[in-house]
N, C-alpha and C. Protein backbone atom coordinates (compact mmCIF):
# COMPACT_ATOMS: atom_id res chain seq x y z
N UNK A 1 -18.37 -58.21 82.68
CA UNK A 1 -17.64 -58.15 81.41
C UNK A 1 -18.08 -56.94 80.60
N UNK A 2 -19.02 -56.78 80.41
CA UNK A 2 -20.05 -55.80 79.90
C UNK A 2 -19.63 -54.22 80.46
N UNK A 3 -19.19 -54.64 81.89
CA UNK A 3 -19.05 -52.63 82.79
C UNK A 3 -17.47 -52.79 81.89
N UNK A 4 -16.61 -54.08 82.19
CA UNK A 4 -15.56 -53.45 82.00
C UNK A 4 -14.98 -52.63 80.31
N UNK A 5 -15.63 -53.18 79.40
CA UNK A 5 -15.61 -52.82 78.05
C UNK A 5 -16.25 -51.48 77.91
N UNK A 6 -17.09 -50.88 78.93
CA UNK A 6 -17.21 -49.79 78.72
C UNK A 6 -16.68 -49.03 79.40
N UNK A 7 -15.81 -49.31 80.91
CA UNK A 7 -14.90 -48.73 80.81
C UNK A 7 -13.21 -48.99 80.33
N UNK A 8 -13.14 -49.62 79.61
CA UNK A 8 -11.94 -49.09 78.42
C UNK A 8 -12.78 -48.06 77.35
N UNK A 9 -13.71 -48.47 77.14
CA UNK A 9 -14.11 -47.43 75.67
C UNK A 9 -13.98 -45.67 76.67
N UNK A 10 -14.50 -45.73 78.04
CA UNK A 10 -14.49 -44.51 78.48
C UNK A 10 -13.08 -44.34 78.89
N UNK A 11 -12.00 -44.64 79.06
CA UNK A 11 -10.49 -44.45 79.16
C UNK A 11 -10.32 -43.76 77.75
N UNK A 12 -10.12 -44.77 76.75
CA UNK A 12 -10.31 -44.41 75.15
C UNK A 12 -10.36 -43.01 75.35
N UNK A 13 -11.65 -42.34 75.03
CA UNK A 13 -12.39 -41.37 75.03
C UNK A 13 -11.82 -40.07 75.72
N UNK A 14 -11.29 -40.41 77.09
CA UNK A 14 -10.51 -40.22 78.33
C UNK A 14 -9.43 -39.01 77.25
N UNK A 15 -8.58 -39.91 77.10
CA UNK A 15 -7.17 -40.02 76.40
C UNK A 15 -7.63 -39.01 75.11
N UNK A 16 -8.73 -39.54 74.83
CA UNK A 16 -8.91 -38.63 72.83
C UNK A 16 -8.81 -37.07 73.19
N UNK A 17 -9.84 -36.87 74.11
CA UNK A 17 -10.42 -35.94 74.66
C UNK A 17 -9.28 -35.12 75.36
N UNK A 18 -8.30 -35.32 76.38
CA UNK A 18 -7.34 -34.95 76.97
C UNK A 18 -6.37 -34.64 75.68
N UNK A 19 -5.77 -35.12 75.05
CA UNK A 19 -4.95 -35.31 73.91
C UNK A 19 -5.45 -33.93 73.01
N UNK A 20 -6.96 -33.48 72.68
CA UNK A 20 -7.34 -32.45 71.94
C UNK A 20 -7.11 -31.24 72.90
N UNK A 21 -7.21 -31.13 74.21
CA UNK A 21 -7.34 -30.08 74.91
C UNK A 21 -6.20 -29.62 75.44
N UNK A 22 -5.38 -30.43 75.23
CA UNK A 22 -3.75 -30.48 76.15
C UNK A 22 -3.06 -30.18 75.19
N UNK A 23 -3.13 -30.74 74.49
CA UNK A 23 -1.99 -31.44 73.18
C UNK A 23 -2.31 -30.08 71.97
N UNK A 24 -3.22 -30.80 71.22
CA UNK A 24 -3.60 -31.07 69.75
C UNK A 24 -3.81 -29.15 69.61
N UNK A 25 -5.22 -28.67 70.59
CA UNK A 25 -5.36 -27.53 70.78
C UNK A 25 -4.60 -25.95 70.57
N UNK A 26 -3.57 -26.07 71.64
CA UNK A 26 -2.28 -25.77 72.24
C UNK A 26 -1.98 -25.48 71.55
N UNK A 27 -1.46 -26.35 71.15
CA UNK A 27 -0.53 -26.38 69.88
C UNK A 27 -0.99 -25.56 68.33
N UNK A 28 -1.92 -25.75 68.11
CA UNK A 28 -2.32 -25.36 67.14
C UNK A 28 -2.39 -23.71 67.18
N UNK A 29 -2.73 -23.45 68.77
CA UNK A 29 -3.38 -21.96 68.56
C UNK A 29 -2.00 -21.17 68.73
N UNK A 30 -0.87 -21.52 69.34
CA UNK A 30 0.56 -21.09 69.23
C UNK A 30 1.07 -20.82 68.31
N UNK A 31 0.86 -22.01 67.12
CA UNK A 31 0.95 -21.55 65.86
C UNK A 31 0.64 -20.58 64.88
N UNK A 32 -0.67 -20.46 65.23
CA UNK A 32 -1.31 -19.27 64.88
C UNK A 32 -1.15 -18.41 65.21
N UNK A 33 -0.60 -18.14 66.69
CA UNK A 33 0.05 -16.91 67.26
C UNK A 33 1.39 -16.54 66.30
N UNK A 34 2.07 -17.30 66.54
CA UNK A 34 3.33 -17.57 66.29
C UNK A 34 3.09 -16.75 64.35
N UNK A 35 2.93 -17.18 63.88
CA UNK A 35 2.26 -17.21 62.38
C UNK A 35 1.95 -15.35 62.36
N UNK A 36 1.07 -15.38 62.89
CA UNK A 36 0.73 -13.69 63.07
C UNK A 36 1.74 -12.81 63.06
N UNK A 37 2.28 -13.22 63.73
CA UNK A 37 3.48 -12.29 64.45
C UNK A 37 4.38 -12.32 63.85
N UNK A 38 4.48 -13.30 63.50
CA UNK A 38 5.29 -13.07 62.24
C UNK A 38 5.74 -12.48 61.16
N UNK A 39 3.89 -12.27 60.76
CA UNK A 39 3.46 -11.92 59.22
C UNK A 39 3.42 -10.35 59.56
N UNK A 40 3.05 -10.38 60.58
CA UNK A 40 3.27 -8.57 61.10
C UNK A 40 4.86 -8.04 61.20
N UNK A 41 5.38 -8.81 61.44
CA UNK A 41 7.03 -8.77 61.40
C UNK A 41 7.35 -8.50 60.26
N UNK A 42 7.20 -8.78 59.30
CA UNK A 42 7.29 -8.65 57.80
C UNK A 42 8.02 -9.95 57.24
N UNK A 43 8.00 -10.91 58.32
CA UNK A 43 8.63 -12.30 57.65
C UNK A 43 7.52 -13.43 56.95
N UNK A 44 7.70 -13.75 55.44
CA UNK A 44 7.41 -14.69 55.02
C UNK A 44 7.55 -15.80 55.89
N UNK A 45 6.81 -16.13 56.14
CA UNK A 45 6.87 -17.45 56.79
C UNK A 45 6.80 -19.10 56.30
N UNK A 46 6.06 -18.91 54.84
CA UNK A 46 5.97 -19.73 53.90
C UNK A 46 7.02 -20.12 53.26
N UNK A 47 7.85 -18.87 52.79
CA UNK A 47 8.97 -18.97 52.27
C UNK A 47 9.66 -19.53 52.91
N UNK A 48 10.23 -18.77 53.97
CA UNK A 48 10.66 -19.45 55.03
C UNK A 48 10.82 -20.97 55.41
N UNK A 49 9.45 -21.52 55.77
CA UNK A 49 9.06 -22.66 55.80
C UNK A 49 9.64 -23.59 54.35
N UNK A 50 9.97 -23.23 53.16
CA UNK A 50 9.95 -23.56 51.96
C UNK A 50 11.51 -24.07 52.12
N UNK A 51 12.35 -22.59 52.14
CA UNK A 51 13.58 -22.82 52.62
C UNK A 51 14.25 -24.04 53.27
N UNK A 52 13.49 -24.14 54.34
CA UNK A 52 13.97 -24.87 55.42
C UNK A 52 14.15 -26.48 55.13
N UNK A 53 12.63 -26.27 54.63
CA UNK A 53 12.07 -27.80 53.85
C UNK A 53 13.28 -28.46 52.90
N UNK A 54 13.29 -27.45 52.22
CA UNK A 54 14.41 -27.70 50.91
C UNK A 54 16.00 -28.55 51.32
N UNK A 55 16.10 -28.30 52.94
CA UNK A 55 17.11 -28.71 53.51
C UNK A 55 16.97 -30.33 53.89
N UNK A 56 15.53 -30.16 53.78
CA UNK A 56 15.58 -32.03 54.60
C UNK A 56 15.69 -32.94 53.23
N UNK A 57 16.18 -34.38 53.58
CA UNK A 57 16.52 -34.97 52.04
C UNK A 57 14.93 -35.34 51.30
N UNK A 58 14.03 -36.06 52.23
CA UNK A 58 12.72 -36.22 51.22
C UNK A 58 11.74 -34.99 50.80
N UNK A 59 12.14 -34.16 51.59
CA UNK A 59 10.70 -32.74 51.29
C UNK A 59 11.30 -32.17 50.80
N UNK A 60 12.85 -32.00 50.60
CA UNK A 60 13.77 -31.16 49.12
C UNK A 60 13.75 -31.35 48.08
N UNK A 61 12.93 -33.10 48.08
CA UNK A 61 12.95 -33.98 46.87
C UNK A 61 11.45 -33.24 46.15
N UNK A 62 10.30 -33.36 47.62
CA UNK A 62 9.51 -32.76 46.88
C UNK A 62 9.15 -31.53 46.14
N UNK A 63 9.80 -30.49 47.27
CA UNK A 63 9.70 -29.11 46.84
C UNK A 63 10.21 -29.22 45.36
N UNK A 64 11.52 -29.67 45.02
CA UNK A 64 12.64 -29.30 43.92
C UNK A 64 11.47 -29.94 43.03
N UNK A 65 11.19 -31.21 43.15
CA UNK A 65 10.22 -31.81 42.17
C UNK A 65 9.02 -31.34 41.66
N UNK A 66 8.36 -30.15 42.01
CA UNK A 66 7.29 -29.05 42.32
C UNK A 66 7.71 -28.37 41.73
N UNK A 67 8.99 -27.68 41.65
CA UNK A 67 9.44 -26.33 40.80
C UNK A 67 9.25 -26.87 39.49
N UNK A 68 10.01 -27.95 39.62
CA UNK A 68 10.56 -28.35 38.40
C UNK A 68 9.06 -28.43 37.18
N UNK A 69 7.94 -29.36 37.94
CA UNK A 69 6.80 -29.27 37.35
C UNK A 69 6.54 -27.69 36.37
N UNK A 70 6.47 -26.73 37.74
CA UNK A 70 6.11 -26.01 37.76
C UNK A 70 6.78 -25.05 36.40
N UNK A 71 8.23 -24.92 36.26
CA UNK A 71 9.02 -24.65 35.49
C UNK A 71 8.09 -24.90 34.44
N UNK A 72 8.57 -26.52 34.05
CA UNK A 72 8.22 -26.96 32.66
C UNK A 72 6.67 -26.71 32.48
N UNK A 73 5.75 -26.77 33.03
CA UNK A 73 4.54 -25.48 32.85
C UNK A 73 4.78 -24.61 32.06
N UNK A 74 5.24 -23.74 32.72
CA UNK A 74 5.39 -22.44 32.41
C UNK A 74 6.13 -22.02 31.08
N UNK A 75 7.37 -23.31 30.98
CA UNK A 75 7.79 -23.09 30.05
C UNK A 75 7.24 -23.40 28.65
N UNK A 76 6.03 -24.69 28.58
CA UNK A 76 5.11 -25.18 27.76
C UNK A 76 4.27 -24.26 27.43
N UNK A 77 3.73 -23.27 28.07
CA UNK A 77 2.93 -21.99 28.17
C UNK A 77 3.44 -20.89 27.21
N UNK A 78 4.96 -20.38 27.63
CA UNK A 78 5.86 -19.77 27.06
C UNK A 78 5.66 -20.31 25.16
N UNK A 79 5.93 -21.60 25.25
CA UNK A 79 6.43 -22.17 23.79
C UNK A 79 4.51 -21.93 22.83
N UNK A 80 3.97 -22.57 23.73
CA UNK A 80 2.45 -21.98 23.36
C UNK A 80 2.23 -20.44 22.72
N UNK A 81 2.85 -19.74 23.62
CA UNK A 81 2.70 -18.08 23.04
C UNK A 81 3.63 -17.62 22.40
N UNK A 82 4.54 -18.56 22.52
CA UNK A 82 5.40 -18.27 21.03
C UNK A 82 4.79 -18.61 19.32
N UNK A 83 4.32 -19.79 20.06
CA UNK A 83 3.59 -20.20 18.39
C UNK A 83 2.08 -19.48 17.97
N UNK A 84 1.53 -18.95 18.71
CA UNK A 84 0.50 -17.96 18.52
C UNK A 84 1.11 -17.00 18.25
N UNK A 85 1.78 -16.14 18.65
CA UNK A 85 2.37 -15.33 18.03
C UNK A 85 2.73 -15.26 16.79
N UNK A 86 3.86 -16.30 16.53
CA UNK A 86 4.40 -17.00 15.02
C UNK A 86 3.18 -16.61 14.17
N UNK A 87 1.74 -18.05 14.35
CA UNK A 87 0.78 -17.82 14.11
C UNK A 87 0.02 -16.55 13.35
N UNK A 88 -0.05 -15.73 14.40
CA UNK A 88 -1.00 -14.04 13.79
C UNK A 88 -0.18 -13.63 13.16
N UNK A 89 1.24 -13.41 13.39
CA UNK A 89 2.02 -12.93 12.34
C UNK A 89 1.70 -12.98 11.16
N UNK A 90 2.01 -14.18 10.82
CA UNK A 90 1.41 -15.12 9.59
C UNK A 90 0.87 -14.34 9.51
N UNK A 91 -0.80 -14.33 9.62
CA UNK A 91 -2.15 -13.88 9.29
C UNK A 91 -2.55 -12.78 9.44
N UNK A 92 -1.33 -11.88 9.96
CA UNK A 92 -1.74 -10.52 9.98
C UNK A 92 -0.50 -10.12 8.42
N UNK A 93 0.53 -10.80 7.83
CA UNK A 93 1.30 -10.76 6.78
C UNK A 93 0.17 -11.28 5.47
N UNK A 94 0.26 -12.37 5.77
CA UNK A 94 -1.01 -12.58 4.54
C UNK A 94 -1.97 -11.34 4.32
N UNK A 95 -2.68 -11.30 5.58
CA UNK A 95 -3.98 -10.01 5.35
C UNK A 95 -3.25 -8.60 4.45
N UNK A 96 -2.21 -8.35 5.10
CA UNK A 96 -1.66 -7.11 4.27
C UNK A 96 -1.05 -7.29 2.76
N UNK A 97 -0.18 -8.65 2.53
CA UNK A 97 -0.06 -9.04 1.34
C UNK A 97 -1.47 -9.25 0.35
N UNK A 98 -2.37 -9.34 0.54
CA UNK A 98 -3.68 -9.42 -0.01
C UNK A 98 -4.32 -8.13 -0.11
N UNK A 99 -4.44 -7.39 0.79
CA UNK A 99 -4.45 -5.90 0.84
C UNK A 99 -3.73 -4.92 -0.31
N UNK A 100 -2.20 -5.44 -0.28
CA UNK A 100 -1.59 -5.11 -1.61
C UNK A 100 -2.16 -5.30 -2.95
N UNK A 101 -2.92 -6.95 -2.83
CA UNK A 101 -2.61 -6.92 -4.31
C UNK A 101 -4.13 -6.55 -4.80
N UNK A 102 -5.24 -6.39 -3.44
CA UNK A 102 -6.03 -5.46 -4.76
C UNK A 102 -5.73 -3.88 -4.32
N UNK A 103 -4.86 -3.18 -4.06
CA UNK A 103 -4.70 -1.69 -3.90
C UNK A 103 -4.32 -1.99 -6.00
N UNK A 104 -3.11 -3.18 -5.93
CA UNK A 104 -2.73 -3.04 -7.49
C UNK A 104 -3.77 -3.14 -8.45
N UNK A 105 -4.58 -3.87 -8.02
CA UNK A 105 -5.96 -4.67 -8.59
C UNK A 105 -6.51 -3.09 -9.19
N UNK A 106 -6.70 -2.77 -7.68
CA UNK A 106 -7.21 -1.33 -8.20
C UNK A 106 -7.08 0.04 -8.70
N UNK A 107 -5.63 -0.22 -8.59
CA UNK A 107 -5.04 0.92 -9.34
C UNK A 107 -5.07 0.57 -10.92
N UNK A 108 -4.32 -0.69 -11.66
CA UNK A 108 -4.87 -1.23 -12.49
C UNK A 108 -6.21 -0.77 -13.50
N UNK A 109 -7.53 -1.03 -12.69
CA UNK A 109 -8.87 -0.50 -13.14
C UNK A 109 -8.65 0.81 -13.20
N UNK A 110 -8.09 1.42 -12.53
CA UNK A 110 -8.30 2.77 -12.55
C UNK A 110 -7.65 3.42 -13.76
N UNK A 111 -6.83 2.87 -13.91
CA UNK A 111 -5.50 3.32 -15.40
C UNK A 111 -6.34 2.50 -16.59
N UNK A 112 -6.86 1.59 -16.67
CA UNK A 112 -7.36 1.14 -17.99
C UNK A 112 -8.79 1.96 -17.78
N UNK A 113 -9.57 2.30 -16.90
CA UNK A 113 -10.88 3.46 -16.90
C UNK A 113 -10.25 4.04 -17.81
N UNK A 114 -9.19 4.85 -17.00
CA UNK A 114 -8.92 6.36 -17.58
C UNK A 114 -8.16 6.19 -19.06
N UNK A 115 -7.70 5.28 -19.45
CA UNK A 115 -7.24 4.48 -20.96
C UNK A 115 -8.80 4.76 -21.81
N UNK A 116 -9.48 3.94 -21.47
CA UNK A 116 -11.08 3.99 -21.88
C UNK A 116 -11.85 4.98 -22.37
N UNK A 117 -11.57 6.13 -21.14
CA UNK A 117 -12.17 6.86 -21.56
C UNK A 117 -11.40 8.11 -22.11
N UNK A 118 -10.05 8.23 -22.42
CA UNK A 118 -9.11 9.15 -23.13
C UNK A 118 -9.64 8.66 -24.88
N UNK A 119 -9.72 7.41 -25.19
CA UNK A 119 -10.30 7.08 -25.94
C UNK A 119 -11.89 7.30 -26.20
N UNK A 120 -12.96 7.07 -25.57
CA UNK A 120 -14.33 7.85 -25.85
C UNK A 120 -13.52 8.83 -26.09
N UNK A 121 -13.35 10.01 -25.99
CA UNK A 121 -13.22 11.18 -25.64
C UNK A 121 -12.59 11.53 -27.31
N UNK A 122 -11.72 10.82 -27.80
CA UNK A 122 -11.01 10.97 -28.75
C UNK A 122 -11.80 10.72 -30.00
N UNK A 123 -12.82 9.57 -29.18
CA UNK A 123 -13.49 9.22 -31.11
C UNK A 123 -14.65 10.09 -30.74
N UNK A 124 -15.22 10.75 -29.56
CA UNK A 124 -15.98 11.87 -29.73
C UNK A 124 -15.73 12.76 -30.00
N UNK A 125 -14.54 13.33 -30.81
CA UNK A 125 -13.88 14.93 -30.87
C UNK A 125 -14.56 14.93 -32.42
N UNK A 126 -14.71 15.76 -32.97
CA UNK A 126 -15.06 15.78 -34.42
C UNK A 126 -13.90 15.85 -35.37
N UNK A 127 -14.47 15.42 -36.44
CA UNK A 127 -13.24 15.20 -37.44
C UNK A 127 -12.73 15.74 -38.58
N UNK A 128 -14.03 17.00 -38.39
CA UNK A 128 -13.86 17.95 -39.58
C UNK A 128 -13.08 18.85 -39.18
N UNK A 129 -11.78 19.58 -40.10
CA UNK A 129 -11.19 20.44 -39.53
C UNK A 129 -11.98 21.43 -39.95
N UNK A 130 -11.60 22.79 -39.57
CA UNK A 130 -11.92 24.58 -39.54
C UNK A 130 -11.87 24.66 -41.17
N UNK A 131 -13.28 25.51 -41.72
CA UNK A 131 -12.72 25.94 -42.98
C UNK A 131 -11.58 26.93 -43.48
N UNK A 132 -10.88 27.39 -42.28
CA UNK A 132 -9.52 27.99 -42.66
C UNK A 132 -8.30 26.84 -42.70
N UNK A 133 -8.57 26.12 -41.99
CA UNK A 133 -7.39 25.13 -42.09
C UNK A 133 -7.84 23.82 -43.13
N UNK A 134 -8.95 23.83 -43.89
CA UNK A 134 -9.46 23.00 -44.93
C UNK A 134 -8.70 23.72 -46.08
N UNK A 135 -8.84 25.16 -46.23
CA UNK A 135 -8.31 26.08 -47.53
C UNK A 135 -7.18 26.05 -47.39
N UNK A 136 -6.12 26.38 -46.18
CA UNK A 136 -4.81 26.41 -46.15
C UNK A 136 -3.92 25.53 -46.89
N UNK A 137 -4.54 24.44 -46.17
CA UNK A 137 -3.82 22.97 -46.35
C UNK A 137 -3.28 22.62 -47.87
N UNK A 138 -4.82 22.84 -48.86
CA UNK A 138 -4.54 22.96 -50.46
C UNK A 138 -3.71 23.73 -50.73
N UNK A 139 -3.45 24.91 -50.01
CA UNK A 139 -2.68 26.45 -50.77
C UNK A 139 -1.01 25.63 -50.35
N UNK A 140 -0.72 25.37 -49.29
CA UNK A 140 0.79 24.94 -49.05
C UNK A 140 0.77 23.44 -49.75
N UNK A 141 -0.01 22.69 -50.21
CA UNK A 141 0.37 21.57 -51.39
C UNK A 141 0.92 22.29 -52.67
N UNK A 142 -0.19 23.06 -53.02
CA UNK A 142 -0.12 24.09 -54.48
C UNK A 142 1.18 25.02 -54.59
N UNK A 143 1.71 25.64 -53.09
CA UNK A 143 3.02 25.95 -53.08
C UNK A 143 4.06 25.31 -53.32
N UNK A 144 4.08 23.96 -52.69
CA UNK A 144 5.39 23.18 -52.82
C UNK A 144 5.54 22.77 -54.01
N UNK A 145 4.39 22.15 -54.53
CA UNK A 145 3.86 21.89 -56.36
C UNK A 145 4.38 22.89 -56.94
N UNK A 146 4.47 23.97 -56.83
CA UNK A 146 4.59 25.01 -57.95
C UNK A 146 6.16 25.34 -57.50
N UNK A 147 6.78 24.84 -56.50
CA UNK A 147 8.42 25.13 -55.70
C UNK A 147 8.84 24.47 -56.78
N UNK A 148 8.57 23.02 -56.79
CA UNK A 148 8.95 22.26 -57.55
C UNK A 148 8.86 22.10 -59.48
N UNK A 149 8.13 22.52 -59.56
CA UNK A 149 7.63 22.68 -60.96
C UNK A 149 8.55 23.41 -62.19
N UNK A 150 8.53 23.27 -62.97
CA UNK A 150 9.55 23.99 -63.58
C UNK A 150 9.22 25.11 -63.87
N UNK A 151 9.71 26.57 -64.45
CA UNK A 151 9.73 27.52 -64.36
C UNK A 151 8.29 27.94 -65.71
N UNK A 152 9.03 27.16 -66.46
CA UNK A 152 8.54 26.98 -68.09
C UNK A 152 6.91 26.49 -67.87
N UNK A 153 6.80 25.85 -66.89
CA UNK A 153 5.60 24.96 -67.10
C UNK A 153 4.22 25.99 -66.12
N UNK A 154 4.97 26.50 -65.24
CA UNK A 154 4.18 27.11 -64.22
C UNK A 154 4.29 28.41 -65.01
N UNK A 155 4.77 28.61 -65.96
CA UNK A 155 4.28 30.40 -66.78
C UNK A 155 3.35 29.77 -67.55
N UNK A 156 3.18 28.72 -67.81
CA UNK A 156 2.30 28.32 -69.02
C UNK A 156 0.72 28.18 -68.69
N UNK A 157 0.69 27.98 -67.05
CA UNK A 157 -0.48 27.98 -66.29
C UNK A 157 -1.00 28.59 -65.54
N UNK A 158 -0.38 29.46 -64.78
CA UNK A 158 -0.44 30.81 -63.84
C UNK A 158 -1.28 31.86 -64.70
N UNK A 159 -1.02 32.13 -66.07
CA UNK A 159 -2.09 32.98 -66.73
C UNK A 159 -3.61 32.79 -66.80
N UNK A 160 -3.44 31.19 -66.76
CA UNK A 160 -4.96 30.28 -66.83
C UNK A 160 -5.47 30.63 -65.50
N UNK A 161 -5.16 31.00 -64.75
CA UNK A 161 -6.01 31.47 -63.27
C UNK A 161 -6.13 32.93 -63.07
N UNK A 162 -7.05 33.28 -61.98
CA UNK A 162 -8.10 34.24 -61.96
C UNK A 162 -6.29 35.62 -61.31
N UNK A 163 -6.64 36.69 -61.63
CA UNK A 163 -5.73 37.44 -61.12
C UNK A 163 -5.20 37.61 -59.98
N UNK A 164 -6.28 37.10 -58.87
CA UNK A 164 -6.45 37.10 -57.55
C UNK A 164 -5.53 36.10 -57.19
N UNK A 165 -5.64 34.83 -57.31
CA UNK A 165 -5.73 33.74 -57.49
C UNK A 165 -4.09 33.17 -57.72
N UNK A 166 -3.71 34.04 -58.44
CA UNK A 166 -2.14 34.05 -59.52
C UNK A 166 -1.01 35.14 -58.58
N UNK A 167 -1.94 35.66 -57.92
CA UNK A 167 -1.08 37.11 -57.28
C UNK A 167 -0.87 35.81 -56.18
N UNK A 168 -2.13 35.60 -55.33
CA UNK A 168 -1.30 34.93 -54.05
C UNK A 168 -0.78 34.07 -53.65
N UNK A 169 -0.44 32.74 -55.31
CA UNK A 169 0.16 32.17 -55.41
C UNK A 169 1.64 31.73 -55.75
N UNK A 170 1.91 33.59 -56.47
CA UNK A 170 3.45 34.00 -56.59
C UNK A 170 3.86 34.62 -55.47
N UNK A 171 2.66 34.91 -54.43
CA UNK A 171 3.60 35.81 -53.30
C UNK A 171 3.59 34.75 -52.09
N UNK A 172 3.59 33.96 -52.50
CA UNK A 172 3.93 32.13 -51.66
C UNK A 172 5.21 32.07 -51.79
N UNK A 173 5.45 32.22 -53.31
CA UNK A 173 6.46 31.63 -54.12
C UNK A 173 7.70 32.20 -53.44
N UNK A 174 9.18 31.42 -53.40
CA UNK A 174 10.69 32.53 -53.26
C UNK A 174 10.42 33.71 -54.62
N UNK A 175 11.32 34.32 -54.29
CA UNK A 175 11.75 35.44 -54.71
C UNK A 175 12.21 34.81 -56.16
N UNK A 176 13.12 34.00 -55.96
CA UNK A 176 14.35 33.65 -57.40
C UNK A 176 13.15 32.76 -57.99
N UNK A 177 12.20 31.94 -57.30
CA UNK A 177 11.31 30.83 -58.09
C UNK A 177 10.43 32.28 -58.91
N UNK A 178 9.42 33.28 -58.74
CA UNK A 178 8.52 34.28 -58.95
C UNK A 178 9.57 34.88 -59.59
N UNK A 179 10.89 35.07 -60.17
CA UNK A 179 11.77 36.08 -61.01
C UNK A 179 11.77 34.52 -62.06
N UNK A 180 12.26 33.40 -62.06
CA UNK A 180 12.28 32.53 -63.08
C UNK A 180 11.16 32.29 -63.85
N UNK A 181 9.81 32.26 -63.10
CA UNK A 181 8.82 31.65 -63.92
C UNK A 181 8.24 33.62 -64.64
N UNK A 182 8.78 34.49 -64.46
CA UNK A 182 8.11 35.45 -65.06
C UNK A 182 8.68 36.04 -66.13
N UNK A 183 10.68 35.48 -66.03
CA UNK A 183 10.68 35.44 -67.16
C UNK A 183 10.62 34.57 -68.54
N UNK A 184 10.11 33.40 -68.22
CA UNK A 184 9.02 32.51 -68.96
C UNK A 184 8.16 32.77 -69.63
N UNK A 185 7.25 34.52 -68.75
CA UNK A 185 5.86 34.27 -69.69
C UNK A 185 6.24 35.18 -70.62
N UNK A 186 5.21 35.97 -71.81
CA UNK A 186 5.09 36.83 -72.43
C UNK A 186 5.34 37.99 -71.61
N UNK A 187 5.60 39.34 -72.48
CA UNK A 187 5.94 40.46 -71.26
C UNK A 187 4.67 41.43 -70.74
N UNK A 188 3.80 40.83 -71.65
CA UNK A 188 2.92 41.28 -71.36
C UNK A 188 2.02 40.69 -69.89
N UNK A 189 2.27 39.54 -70.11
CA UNK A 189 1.67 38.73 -68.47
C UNK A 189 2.75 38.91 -67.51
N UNK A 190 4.18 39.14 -68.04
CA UNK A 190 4.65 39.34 -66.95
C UNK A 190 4.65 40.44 -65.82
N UNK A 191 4.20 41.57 -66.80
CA UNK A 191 4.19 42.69 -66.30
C UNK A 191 3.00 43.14 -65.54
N UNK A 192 1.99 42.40 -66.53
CA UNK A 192 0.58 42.61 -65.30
C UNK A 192 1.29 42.27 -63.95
N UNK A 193 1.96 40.68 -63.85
CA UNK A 193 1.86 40.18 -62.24
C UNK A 193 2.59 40.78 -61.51
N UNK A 194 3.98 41.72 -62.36
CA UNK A 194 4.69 42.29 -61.65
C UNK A 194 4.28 43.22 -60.99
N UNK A 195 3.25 44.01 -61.56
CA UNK A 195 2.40 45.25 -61.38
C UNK A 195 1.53 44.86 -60.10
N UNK A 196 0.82 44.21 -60.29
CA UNK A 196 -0.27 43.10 -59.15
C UNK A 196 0.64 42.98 -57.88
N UNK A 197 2.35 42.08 -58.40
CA UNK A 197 2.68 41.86 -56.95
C UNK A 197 3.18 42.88 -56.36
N UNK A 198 3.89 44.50 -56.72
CA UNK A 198 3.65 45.46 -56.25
C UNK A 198 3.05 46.06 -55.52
N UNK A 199 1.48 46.19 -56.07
CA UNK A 199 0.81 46.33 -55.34
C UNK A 199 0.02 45.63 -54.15
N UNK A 200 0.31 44.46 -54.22
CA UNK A 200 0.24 43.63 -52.95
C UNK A 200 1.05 44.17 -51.81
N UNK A 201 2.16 44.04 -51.89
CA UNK A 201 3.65 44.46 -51.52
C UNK A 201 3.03 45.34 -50.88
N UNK A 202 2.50 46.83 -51.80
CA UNK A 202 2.74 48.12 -51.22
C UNK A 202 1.30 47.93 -49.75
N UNK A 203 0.23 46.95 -49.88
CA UNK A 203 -1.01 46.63 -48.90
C UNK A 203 -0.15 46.31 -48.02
């Protein structure tokens, strides 16, 4: 009982053994031939193989079912780098909108500086004018004063001042105002100034 169980297990064995060397082997290394020669041919063989597949009803089911995965991958990927994109946009818009507003920020400071200091600058200037434009200033009040004045009143006071004084305040004067108020005064003052403004005249 014992021989015969070991020989079935050595039949078994028999068969495994024959089956790898005949069969299984063979076969395999043909393929590989086959495969080579192919690929040297310049034929996809995968593809190929893919093709073919696609024709039978359950491995068309799988292949197609594989793309399809594969698709919606890719396309989830796609929608991914769309919204990153979206994303930096954003944050590269913000960054520059912020960028703007202190360029304003700082232009801003820069215009109230220079406000600031147009002002120092102004209450540091001095405030005394030139003693030529201190003396002037009185002499064209004293002109318009005396434009205005009546003829009568300004002969009555023009003698009361120094000769100097009286000369270069009639040669301010118009022509017709310095002929009205002189014949106002005595002829004797008139004639000094007439004499005086002559000789101004003739300097």
């Amino acid at each position: 009982m014992e021989q015969f169980g070991k020989d079935e297990e050595t039949k078994k064995t028999s068969k495994l053994q024959w089956f790898l060397f005949v069969v299984f082997i063979p076969l395999l290394f043909t393929i590989s031939i086959v495969l080579l020669v192919l690929t040297f041919s310049g034929i996809n063989v995968f593809e190929q193989g893919k093709k073919y597949a696609a024709q039978l009803p359950f491995i068309s089911q799988w292949v197609e079912g594989t793309e399809a995965n594969e698709k919606k991958k890719l396309q989830e990927q796609l929608v991914e780098l769309k919204a990153t994109i979206v994303e930096k946009e954003k944050q590269l818009k913000e960054a520059n909108d912020a960028i703007k507003e202190k360029e304003a920020e700082i232009d801003a400071l820069q215009q109230e500086i220079a406000r600031l200091q147009a002002e120092k600058e102004q209450v540091q200037e001095p405030t005394t004018t030139p003693p030529a434009e201190q003396t002037s200033t009185p002499r064209v009040d004293v002109v318009k004063m005396y434009e205005t004045m009546s003829p009568r009143k300004a002969a009555e006071i023009i003698p009361q001042m120094s000769d100097q004084e009286a000369v270069n305040l009639l040669s301010k004067l118009k022509t017709d105002k310095v002929a009205a108020i002189l014949e106002k005064m005595d002829a004797q003052n008139a004639a000094k100034y007439t004499s005086l403004l002559a000789k101004k005249a003739d300097n």
